[in-house]
ModelCIF file with pLDDT and N, C-alpha, C, O atoms, coordinates in Angstrom:
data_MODEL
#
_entry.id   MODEL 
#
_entity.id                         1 
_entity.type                       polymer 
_entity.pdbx_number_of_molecules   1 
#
_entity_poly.entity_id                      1 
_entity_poly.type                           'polypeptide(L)' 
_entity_poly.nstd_linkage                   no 
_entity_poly.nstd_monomer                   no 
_entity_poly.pdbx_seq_one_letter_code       
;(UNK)(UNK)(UNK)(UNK)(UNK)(UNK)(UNK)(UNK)(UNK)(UNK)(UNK)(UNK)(UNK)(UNK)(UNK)(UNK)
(UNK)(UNK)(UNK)(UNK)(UNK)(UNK)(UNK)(UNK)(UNK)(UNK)(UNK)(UNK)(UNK)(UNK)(UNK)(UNK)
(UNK)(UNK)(UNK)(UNK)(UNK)(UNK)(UNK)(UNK)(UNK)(UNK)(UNK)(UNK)(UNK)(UNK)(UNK)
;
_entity_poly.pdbx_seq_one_letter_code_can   XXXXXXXXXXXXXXXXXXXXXXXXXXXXXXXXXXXXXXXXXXXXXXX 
_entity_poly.pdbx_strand_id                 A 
#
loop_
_entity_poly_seq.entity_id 
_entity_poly_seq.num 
_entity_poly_seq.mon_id 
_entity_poly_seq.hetero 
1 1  UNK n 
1 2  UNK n 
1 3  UNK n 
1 4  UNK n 
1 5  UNK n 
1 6  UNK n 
1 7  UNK n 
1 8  UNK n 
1 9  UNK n 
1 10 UNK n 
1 11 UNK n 
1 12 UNK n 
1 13 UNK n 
1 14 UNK n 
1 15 UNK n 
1 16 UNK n 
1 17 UNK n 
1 18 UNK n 
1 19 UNK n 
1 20 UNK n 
1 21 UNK n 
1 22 UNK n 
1 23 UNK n 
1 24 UNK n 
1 25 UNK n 
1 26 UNK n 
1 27 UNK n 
1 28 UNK n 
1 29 UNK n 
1 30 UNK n 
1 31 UNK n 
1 32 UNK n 
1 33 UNK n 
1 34 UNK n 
1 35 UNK n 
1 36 UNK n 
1 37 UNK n 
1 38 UNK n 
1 39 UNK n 
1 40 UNK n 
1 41 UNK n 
1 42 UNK n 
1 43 UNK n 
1 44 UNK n 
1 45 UNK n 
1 46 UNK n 
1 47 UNK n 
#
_struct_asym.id          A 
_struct_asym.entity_id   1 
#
loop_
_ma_qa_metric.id 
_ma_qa_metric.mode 
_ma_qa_metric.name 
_ma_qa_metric.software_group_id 
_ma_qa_metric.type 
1 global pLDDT . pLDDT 
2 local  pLDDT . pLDDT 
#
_ma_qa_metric_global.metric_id      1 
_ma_qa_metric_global.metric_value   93.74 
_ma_qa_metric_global.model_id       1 
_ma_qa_metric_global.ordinal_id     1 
#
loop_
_ma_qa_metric_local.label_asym_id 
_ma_qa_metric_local.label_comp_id 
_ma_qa_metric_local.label_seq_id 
_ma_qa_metric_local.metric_id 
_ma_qa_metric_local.metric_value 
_ma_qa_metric_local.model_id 
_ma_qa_metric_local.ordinal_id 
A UNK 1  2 95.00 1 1  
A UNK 2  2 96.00 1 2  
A UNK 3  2 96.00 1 3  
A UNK 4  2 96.00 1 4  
A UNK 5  2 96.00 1 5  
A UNK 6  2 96.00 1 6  
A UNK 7  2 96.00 1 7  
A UNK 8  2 95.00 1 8  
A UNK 9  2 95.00 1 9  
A UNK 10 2 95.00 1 10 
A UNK 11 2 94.00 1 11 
A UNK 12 2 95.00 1 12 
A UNK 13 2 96.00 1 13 
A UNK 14 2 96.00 1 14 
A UNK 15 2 96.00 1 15 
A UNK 16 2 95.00 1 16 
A UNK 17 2 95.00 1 17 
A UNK 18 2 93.00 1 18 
A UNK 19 2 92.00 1 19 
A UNK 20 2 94.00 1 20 
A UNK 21 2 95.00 1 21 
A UNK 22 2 95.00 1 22 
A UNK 23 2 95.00 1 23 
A UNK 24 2 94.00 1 24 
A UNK 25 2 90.00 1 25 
A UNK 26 2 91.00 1 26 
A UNK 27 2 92.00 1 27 
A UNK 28 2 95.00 1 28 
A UNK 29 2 96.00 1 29 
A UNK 30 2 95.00 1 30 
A UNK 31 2 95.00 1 31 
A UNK 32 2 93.00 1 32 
A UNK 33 2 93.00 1 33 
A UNK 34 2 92.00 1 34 
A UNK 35 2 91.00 1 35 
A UNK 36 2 93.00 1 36 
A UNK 37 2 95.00 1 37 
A UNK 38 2 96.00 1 38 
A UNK 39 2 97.00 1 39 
A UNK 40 2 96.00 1 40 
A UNK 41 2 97.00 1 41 
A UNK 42 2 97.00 1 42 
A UNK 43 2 96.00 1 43 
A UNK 44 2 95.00 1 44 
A UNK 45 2 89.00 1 45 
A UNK 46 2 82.00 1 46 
A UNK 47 2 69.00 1 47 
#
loop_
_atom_site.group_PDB 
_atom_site.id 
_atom_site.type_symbol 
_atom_site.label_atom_id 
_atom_site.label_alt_id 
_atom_site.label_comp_id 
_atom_site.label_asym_id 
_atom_site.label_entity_id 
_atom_site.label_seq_id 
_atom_site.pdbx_PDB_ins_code 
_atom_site.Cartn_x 
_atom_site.Cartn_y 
_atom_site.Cartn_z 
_atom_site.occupancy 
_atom_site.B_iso_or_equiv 
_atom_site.pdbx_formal_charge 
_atom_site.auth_seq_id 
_atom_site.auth_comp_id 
_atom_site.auth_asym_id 
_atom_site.auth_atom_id 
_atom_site.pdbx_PDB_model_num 
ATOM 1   N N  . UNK A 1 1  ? 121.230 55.004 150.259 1.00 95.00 ? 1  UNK A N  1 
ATOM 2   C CA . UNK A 1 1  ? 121.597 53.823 149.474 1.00 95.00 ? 1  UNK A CA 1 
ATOM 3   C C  . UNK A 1 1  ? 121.852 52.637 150.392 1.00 95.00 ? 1  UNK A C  1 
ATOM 4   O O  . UNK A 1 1  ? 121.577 51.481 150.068 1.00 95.00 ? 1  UNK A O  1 
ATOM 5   N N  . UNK A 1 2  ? 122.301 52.927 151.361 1.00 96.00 ? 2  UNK A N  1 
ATOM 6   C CA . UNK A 1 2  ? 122.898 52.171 152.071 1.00 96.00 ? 2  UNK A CA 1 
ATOM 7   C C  . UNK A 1 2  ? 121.539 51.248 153.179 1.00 96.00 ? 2  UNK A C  1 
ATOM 8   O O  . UNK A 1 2  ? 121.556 50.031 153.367 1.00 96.00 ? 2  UNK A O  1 
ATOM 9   N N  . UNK A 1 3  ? 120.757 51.961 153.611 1.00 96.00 ? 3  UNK A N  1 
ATOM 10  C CA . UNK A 1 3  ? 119.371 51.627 154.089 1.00 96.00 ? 3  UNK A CA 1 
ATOM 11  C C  . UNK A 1 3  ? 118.277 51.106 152.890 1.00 96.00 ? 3  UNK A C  1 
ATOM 12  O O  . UNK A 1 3  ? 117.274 50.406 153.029 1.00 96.00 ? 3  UNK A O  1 
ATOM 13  N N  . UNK A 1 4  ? 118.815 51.675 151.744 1.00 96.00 ? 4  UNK A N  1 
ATOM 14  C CA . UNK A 1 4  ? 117.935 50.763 150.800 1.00 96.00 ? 4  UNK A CA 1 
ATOM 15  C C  . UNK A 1 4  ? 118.217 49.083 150.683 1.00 96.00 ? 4  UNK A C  1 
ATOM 16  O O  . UNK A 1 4  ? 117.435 48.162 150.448 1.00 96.00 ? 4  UNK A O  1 
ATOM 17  N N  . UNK A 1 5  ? 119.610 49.096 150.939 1.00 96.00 ? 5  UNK A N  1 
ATOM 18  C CA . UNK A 1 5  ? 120.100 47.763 150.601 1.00 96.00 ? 5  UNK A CA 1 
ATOM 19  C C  . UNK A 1 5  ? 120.011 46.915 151.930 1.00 96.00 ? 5  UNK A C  1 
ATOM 20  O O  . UNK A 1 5  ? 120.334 45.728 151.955 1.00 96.00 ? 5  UNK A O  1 
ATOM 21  N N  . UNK A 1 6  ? 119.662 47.438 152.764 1.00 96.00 ? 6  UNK A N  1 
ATOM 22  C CA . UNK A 1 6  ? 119.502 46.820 154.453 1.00 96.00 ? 6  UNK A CA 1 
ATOM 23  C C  . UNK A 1 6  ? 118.449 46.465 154.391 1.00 96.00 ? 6  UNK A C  1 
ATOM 24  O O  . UNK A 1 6  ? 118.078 45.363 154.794 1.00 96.00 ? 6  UNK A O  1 
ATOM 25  N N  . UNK A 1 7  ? 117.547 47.535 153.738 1.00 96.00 ? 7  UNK A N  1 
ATOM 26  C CA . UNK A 1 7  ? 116.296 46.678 153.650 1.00 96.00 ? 7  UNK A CA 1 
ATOM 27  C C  . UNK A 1 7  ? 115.360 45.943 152.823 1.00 96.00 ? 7  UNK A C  1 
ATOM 28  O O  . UNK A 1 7  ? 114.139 45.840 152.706 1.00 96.00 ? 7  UNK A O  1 
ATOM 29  N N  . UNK A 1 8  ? 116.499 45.436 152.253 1.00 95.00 ? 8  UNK A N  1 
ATOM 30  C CA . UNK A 1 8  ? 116.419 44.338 151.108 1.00 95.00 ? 8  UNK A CA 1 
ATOM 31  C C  . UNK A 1 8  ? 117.029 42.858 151.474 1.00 95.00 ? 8  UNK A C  1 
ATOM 32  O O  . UNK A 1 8  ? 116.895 41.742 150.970 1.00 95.00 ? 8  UNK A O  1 
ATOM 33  N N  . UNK A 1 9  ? 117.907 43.483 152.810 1.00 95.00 ? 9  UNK A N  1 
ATOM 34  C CA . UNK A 1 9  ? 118.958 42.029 153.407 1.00 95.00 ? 9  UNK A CA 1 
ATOM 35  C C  . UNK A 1 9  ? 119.541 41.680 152.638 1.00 95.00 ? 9  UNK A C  1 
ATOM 36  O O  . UNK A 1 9  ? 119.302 40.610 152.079 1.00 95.00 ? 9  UNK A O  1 
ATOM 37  N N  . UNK A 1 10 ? 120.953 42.789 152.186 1.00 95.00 ? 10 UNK A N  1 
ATOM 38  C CA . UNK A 1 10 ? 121.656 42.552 151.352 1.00 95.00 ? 10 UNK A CA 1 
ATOM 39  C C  . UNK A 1 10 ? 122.732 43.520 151.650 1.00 95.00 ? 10 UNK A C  1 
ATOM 40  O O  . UNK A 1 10 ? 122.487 44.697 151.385 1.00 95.00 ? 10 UNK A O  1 
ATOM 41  N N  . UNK A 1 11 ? 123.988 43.194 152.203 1.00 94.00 ? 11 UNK A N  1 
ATOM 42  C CA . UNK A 1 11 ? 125.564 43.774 152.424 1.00 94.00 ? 11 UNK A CA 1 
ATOM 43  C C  . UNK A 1 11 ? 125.758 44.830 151.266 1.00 94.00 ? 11 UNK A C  1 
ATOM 44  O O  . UNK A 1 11 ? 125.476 44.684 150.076 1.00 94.00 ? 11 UNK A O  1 
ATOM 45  N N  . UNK A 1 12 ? 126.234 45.784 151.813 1.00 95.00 ? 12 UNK A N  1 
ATOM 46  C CA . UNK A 1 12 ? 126.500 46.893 150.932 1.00 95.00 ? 12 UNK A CA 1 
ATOM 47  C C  . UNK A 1 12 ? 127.676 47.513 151.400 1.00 95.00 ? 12 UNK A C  1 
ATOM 48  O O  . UNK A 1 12 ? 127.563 48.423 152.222 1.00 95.00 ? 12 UNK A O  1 
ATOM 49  N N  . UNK A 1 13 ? 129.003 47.093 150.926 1.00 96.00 ? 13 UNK A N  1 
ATOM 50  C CA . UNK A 1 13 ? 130.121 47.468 150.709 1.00 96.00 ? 13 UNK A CA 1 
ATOM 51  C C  . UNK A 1 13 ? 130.277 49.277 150.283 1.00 96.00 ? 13 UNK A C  1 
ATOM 52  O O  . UNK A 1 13 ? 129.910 49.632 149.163 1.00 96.00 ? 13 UNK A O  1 
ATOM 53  N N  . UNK A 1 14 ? 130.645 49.951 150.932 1.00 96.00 ? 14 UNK A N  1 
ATOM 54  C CA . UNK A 1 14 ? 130.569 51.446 151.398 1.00 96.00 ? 14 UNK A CA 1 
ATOM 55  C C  . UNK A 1 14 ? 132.556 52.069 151.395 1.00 96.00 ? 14 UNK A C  1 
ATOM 56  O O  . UNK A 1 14 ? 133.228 51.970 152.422 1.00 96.00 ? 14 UNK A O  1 
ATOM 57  N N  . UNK A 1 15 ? 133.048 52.557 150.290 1.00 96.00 ? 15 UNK A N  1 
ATOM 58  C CA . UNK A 1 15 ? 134.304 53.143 150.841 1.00 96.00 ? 15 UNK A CA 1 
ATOM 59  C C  . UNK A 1 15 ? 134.036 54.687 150.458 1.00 96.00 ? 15 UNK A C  1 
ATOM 60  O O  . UNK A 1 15 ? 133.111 55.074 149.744 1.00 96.00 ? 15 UNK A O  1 
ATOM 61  N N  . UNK A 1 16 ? 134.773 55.295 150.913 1.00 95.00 ? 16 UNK A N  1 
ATOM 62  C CA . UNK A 1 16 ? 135.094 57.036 150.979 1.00 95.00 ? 16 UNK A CA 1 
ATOM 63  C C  . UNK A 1 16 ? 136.087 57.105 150.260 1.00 95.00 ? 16 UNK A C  1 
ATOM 64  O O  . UNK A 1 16 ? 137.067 56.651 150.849 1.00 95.00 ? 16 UNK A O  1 
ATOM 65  N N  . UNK A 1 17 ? 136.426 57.652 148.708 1.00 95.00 ? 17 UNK A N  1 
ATOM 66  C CA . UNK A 1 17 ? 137.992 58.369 148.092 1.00 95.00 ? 17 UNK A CA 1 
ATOM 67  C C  . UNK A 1 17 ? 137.780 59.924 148.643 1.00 95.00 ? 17 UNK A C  1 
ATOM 68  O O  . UNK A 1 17 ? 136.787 60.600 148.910 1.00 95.00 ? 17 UNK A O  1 
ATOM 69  N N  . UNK A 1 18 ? 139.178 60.145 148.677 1.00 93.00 ? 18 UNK A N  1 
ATOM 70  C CA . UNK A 1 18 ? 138.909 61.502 148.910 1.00 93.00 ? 18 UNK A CA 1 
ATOM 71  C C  . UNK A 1 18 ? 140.162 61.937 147.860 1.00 93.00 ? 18 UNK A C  1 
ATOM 72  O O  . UNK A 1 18 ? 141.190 61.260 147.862 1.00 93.00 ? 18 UNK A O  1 
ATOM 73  N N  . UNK A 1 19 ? 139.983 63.413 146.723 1.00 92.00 ? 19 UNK A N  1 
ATOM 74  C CA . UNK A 1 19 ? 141.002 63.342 146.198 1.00 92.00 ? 19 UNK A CA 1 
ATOM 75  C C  . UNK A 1 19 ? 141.312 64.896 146.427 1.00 92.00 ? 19 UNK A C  1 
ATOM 76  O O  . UNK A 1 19 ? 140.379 65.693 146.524 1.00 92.00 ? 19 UNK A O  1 
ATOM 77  N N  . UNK A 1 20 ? 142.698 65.319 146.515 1.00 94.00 ? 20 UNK A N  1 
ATOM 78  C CA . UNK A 1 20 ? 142.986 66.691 145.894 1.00 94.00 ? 20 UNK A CA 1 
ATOM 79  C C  . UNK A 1 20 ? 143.314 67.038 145.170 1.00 94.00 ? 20 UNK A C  1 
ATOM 80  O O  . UNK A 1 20 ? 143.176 66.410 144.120 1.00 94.00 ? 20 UNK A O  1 
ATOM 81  N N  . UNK A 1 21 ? 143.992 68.294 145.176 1.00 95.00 ? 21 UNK A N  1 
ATOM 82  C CA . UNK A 1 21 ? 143.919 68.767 143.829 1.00 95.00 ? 21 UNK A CA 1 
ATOM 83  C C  . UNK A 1 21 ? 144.999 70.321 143.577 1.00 95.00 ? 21 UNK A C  1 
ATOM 84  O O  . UNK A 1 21 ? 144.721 71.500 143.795 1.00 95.00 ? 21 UNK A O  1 
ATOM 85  N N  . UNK A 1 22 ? 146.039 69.801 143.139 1.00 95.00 ? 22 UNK A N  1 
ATOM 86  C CA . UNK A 1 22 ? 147.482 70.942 143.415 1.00 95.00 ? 22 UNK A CA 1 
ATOM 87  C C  . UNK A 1 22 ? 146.997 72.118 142.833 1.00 95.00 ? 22 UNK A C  1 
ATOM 88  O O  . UNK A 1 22 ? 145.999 72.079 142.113 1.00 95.00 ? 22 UNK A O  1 
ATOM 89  N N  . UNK A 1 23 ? 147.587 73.148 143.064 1.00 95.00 ? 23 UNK A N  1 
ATOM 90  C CA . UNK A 1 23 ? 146.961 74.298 143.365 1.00 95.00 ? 23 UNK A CA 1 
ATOM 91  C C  . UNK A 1 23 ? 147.913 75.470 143.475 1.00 95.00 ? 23 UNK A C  1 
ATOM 92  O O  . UNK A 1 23 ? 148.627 75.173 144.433 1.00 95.00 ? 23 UNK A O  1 
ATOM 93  N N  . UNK A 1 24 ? 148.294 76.615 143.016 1.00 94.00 ? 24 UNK A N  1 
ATOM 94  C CA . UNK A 1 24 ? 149.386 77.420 143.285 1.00 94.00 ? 24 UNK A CA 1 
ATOM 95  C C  . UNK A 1 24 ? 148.082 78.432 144.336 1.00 94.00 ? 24 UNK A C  1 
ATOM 96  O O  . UNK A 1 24 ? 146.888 78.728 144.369 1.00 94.00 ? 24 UNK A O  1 
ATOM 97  N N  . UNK A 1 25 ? 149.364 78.623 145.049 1.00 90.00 ? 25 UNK A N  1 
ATOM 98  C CA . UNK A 1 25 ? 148.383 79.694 146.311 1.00 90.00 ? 25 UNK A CA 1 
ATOM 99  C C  . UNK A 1 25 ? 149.177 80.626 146.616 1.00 90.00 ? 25 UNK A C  1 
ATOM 100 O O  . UNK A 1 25 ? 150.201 80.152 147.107 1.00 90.00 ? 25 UNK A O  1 
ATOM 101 N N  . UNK A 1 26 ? 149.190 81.807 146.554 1.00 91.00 ? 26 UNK A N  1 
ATOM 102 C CA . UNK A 1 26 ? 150.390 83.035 146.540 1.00 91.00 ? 26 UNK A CA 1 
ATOM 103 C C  . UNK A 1 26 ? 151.515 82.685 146.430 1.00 91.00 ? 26 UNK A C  1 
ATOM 104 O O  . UNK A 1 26 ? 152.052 82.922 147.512 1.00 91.00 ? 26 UNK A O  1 
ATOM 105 N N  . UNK A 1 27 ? 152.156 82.288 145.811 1.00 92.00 ? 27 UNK A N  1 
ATOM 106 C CA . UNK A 1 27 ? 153.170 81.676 144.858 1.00 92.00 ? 27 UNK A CA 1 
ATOM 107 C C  . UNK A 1 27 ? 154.166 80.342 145.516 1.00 92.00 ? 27 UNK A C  1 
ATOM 108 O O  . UNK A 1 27 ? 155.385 80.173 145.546 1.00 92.00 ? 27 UNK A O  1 
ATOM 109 N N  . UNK A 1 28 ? 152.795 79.377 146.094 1.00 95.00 ? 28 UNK A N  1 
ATOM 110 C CA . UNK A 1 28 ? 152.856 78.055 146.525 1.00 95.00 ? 28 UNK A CA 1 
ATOM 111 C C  . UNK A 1 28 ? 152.382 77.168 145.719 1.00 95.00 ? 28 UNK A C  1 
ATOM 112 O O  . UNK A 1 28 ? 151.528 77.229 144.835 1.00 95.00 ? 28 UNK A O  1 
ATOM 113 N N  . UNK A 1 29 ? 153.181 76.141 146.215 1.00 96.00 ? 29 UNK A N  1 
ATOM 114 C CA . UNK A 1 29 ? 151.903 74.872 145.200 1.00 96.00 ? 29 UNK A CA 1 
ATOM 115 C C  . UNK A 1 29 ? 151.384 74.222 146.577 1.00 96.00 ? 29 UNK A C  1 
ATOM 116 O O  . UNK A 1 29 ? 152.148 73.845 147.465 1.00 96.00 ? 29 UNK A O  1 
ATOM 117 N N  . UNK A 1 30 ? 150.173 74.153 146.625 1.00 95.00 ? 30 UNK A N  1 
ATOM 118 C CA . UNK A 1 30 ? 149.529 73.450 147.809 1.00 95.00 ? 30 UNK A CA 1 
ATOM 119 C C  . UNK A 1 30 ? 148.586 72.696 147.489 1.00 95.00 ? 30 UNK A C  1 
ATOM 120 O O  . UNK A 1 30 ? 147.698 73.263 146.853 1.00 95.00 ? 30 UNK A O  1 
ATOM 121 N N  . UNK A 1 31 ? 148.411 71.395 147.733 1.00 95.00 ? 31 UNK A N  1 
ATOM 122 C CA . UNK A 1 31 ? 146.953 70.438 147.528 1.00 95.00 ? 31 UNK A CA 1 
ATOM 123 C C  . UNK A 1 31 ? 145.513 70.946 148.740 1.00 95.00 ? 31 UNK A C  1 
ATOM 124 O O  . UNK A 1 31 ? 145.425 70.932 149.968 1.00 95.00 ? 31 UNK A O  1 
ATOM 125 N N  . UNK A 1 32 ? 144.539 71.364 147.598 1.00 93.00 ? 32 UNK A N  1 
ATOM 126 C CA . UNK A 1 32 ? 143.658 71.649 148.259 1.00 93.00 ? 32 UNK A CA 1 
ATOM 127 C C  . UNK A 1 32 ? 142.395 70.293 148.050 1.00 93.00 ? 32 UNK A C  1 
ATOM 128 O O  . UNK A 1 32 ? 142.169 69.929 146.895 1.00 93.00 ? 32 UNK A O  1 
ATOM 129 N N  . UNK A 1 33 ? 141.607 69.593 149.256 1.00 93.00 ? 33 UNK A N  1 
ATOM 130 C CA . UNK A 1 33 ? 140.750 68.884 149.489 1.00 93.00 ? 33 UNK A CA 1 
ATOM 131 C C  . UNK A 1 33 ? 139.322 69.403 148.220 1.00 93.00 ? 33 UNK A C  1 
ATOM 132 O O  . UNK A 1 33 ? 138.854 70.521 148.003 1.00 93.00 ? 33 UNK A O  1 
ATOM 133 N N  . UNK A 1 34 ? 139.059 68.370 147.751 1.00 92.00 ? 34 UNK A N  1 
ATOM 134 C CA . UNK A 1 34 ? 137.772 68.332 147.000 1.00 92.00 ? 34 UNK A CA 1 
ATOM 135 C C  . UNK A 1 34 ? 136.872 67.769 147.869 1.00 92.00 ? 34 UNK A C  1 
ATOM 136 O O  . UNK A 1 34 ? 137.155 67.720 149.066 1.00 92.00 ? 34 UNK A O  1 
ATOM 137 N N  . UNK A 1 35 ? 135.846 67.342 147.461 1.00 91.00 ? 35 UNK A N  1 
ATOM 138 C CA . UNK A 1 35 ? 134.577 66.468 148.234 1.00 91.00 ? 35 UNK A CA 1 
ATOM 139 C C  . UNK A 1 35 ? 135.107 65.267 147.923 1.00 91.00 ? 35 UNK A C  1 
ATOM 140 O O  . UNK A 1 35 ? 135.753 64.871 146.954 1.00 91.00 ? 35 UNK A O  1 
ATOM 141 N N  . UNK A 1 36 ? 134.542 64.518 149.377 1.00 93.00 ? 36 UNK A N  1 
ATOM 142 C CA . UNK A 1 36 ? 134.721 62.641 149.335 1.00 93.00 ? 36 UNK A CA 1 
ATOM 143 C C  . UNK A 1 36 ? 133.577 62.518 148.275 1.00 93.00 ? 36 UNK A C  1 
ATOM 144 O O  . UNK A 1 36 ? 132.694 63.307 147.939 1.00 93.00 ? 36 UNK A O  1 
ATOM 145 N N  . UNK A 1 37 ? 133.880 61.325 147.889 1.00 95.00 ? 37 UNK A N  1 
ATOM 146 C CA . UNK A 1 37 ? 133.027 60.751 147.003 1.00 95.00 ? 37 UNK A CA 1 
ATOM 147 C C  . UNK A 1 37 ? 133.061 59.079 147.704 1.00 95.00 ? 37 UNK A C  1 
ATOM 148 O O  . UNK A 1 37 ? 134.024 58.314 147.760 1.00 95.00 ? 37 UNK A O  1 
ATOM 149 N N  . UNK A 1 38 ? 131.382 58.829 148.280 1.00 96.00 ? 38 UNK A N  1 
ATOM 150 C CA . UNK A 1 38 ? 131.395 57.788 148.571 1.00 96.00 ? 38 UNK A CA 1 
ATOM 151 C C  . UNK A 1 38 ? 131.040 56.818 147.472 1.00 96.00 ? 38 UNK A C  1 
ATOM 152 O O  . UNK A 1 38 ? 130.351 57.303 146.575 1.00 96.00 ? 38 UNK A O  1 
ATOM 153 N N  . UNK A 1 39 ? 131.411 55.388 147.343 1.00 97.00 ? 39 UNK A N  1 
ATOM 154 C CA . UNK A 1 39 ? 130.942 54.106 146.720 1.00 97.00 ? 39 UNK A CA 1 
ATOM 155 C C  . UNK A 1 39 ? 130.887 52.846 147.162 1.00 97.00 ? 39 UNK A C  1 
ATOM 156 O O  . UNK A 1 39 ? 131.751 52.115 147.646 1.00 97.00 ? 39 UNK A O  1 
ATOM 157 N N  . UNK A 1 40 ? 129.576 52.666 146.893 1.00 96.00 ? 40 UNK A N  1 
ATOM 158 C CA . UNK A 1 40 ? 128.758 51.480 147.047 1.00 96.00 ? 40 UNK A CA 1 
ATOM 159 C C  . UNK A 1 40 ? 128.641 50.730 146.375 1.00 96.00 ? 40 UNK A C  1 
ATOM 160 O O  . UNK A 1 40 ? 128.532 50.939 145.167 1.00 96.00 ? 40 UNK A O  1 
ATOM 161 N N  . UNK A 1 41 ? 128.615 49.206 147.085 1.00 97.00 ? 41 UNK A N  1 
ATOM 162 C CA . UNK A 1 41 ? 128.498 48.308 145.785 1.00 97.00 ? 41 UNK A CA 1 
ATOM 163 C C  . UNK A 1 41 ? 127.850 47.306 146.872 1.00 97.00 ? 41 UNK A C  1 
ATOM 164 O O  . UNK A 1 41 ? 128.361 47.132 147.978 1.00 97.00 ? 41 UNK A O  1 
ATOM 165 N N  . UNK A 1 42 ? 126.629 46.644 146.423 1.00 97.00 ? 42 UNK A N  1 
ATOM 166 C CA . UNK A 1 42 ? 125.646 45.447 146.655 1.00 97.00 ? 42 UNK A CA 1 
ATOM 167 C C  . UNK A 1 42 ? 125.868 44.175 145.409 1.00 97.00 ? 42 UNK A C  1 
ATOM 168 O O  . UNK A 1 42 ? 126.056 44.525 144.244 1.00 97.00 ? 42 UNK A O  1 
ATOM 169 N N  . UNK A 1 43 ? 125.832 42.930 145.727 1.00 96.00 ? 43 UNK A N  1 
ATOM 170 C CA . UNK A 1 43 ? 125.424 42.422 145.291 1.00 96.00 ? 43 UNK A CA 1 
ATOM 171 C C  . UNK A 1 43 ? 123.794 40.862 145.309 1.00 96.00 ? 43 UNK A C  1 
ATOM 172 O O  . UNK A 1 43 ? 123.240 40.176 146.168 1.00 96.00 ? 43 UNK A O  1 
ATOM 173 N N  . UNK A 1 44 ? 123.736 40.981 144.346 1.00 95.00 ? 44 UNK A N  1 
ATOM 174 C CA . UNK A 1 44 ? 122.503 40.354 143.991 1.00 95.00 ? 44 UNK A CA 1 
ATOM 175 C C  . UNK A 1 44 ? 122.530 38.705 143.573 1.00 95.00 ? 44 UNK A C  1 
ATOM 176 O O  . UNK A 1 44 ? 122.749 38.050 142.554 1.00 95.00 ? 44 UNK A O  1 
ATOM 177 N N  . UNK A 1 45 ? 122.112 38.396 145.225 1.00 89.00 ? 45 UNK A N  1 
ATOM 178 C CA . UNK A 1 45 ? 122.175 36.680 145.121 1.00 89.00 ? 45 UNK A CA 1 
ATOM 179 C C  . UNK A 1 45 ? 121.931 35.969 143.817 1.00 89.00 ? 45 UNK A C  1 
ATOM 180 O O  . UNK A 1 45 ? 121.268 36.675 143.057 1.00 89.00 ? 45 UNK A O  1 
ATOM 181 N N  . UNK A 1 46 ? 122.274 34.733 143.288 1.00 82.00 ? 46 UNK A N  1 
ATOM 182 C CA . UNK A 1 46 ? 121.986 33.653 142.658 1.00 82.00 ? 46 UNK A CA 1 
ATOM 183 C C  . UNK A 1 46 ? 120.420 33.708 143.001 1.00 82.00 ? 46 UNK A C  1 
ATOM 184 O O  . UNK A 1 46 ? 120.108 33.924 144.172 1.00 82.00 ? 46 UNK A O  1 
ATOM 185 N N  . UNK A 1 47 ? 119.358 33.510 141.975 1.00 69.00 ? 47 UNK A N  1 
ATOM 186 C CA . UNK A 1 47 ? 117.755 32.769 142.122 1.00 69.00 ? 47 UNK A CA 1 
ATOM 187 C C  . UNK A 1 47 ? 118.239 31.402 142.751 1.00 69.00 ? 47 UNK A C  1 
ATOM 188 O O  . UNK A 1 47 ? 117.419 30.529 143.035 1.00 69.00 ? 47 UNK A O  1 
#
């Protein structure tokens, strides 16, 4: 995504969330890691 928008010559704003997710684990509560989820955002000059 990010090379698509480079090669268009156009900034592409890129962050990483990362979230977890509580969890009992042999009779704990522990936050276990999910997948990052990256997002992108381009925008599209004025004609």
């Amino acid at each position: 995504t990010a090379g698509f928008f480079r090669e268009k010559g156009v900034r592409c704003d890129i962050i990483q969330a990362s979230i977890t997710r509580l969890e009992d684990a042999a009779g704990h509560r522990m936050f276990r890691a999910q997948n990052p989820v990256f997002i992108m955002t381009a925008h599209k000059e004025q004609a």
